[in-house]
N, C-alpha and C. Protein backbone atom coordinates (compact mmCIF):
# COMPACT_ATOMS: atom_id res chain seq x y z
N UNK A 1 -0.14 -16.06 14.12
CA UNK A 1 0.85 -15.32 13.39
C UNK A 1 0.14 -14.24 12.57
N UNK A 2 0.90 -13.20 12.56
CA UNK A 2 0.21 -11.77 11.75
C UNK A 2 0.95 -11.47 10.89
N UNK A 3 1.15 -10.87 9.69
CA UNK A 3 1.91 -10.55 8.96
C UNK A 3 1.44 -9.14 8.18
N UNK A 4 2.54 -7.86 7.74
CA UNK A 4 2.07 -6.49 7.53
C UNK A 4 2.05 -6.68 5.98
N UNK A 5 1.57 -6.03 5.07
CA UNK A 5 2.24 -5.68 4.27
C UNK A 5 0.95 -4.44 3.74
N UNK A 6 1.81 -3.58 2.32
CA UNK A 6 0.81 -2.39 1.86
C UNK A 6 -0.60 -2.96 1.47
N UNK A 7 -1.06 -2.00 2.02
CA UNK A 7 -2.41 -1.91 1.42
C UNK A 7 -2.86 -1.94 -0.24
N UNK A 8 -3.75 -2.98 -0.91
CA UNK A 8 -3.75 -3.08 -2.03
C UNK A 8 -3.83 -2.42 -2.74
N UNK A 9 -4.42 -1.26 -2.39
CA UNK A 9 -5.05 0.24 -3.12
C UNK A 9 -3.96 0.88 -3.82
N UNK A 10 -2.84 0.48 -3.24
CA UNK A 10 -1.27 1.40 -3.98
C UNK A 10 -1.01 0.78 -5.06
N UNK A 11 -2.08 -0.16 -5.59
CA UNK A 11 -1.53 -1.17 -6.38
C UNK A 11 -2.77 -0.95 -7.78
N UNK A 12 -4.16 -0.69 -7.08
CA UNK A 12 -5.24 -0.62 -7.67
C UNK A 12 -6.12 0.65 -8.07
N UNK A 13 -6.07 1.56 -6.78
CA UNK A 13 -6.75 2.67 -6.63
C UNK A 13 -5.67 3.97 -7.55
N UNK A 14 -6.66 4.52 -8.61
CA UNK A 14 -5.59 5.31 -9.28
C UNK A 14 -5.69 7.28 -8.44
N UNK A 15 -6.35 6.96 -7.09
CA UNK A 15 -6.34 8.34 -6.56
C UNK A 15 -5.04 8.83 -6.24
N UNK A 16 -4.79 10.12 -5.95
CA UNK A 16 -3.60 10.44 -5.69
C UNK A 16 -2.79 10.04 -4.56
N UNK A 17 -3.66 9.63 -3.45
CA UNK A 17 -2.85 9.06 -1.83
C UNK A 17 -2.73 7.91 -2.23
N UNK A 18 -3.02 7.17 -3.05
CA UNK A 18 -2.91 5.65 -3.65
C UNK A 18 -1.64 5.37 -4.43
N UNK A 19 -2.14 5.06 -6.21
CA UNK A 19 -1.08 4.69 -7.15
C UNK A 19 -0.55 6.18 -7.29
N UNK A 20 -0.89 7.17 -7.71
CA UNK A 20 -0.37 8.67 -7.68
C UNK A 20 0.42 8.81 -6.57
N UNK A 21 0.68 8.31 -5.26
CA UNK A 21 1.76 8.45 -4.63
C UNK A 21 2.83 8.38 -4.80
N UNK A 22 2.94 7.41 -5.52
CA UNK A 22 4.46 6.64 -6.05
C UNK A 22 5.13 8.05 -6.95
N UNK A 23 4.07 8.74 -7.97
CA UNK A 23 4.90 9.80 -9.01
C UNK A 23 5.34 10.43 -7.59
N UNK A 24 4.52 10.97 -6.85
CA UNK A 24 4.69 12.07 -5.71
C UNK A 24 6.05 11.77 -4.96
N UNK A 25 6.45 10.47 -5.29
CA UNK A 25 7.77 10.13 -4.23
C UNK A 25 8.79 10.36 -5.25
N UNK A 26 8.51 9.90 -6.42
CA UNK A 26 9.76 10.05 -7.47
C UNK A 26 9.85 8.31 -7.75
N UNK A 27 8.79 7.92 -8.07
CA UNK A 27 9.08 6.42 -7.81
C UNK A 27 8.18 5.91 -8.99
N UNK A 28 8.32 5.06 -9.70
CA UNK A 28 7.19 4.15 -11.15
C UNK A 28 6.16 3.48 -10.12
N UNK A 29 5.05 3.87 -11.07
CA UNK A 29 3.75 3.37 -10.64
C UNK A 29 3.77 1.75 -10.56
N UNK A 30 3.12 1.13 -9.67
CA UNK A 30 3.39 -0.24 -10.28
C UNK A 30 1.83 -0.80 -10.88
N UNK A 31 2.13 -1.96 -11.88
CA UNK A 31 1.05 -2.63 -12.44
C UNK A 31 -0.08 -2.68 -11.71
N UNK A 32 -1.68 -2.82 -12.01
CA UNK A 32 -2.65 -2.79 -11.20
C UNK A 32 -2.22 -4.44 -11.23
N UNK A 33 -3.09 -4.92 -9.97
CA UNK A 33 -2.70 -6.26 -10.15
C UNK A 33 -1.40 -7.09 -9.43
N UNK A 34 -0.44 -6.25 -8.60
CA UNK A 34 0.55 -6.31 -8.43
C UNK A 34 0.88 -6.67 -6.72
N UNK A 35 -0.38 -6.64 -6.64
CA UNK A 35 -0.37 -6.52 -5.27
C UNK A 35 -0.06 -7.84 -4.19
N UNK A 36 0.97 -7.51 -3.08
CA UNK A 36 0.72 -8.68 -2.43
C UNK A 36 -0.04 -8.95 -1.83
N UNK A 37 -1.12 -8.62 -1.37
CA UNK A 37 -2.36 -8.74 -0.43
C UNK A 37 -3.11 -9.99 -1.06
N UNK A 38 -3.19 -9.63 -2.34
CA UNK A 38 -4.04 -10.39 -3.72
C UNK A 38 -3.42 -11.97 -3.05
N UNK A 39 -1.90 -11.66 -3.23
CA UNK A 39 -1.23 -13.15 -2.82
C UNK A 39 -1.22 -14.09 -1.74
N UNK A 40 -1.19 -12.75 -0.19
CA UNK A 40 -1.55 -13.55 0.83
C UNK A 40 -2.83 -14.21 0.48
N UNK A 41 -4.02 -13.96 0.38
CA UNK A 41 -5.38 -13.77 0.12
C UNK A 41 -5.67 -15.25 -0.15
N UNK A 42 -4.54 -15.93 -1.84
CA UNK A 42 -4.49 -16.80 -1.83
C UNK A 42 -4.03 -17.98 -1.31
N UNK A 43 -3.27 -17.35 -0.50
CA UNK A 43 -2.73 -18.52 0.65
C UNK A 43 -3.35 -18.71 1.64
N UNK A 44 -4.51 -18.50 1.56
CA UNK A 44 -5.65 -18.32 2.77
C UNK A 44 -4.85 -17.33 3.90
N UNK A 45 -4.67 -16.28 4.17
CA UNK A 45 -4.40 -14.93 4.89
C UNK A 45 -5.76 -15.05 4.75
N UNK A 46 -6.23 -14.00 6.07
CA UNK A 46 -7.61 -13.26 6.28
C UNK A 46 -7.31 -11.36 6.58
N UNK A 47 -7.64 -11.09 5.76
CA UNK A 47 -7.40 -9.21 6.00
C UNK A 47 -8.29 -9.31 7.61
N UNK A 48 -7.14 -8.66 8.38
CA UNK A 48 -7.86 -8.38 9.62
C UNK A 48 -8.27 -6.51 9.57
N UNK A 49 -7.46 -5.80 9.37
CA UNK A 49 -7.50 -4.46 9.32
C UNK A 49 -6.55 -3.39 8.64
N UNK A 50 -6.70 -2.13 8.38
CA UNK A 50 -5.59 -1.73 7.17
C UNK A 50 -5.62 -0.24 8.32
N UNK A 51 -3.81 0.23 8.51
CA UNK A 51 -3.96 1.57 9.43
C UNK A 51 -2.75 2.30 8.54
N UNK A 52 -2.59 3.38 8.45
CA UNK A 52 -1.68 3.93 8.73
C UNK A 52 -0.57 3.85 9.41
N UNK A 53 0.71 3.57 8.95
CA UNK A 53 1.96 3.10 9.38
C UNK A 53 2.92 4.15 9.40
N UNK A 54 3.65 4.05 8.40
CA UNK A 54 4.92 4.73 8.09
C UNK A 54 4.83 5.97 7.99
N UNK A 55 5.60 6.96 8.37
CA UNK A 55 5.46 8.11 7.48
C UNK A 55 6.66 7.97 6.65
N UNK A 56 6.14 9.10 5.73
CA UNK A 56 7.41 9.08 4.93
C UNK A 56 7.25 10.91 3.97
N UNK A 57 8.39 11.31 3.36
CA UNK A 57 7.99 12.77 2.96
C UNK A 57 8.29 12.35 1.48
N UNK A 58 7.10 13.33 1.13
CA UNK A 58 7.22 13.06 -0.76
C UNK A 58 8.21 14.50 -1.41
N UNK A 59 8.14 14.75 -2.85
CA UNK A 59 8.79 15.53 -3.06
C UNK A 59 8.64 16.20 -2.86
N UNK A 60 7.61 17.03 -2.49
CA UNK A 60 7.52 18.25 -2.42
C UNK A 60 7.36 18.60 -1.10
N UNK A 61 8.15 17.63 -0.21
CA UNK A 61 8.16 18.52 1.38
C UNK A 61 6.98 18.00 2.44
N UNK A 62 5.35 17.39 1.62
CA UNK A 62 4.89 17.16 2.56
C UNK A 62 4.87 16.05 2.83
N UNK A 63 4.28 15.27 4.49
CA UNK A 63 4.38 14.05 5.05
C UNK A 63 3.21 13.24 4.27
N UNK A 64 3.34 11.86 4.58
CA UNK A 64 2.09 11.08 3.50
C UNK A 64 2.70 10.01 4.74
N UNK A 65 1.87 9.55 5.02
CA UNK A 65 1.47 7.86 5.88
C UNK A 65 1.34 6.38 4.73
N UNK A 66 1.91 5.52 5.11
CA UNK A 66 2.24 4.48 3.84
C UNK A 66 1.19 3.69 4.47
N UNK A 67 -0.23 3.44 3.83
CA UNK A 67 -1.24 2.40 5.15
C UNK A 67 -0.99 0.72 4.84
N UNK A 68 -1.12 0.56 5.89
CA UNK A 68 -0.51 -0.90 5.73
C UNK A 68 -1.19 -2.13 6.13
N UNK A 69 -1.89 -3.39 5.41
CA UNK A 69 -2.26 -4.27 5.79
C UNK A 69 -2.26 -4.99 7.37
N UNK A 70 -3.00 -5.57 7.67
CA UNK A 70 -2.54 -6.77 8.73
C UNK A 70 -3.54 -8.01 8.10
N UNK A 71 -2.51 -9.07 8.15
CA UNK A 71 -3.59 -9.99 8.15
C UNK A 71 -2.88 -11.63 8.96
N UNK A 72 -3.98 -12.11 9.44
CA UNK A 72 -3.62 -13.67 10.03
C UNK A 72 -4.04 -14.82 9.40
C-alpha cells in the first residue's frame, strides 16, 4: 500500500516555492510542525520519493506544481 500526501517543506521550509506559497495562493501559512509526513513517519510510513504533482495557478497568474510525498 502507498499513500500521497504534501511534501513536508510546505510546512517547514520558509522559501518562497515552500511555506511562502500559501501567501502566493491567498491562503494562511500553516504552523512549522504541522506536517503530515511528520505523522505518517510515526506510524512507521517509509518516505519512498517526493515529485511534483498538481498544478495549480497562484495569484498572480503564474503555474506552481504542489510536490507531493509517496510513502509505503
Amino acid at each position: 500500500m502507498t499513500l500521497h500526501t504534501t511534501s513536508r517543506r510546505y510546512a517547514e521550509d520558509d522559501g518562497d516555492d515552500w511555506r511562502g506559497l500559501y501567501a502566493r495562493r491567498g491562503l494562511p501559512t500553516p504552523q512549522k510542525g504541522s506536517s503530515n509526513e511528520d505523522w505518517y513517519a510515526r506510524m512507521g510510513y517509509v518516505k519512498w520519493k517526493e515529485e511534483p504533482r498538481y498544478p495549480d495557478r497562484l495569484l498572480d497568474g503564474t503555474e506552481a506544481r504542489t510536490r507531493e510525498e509517496r510513502a509505503f
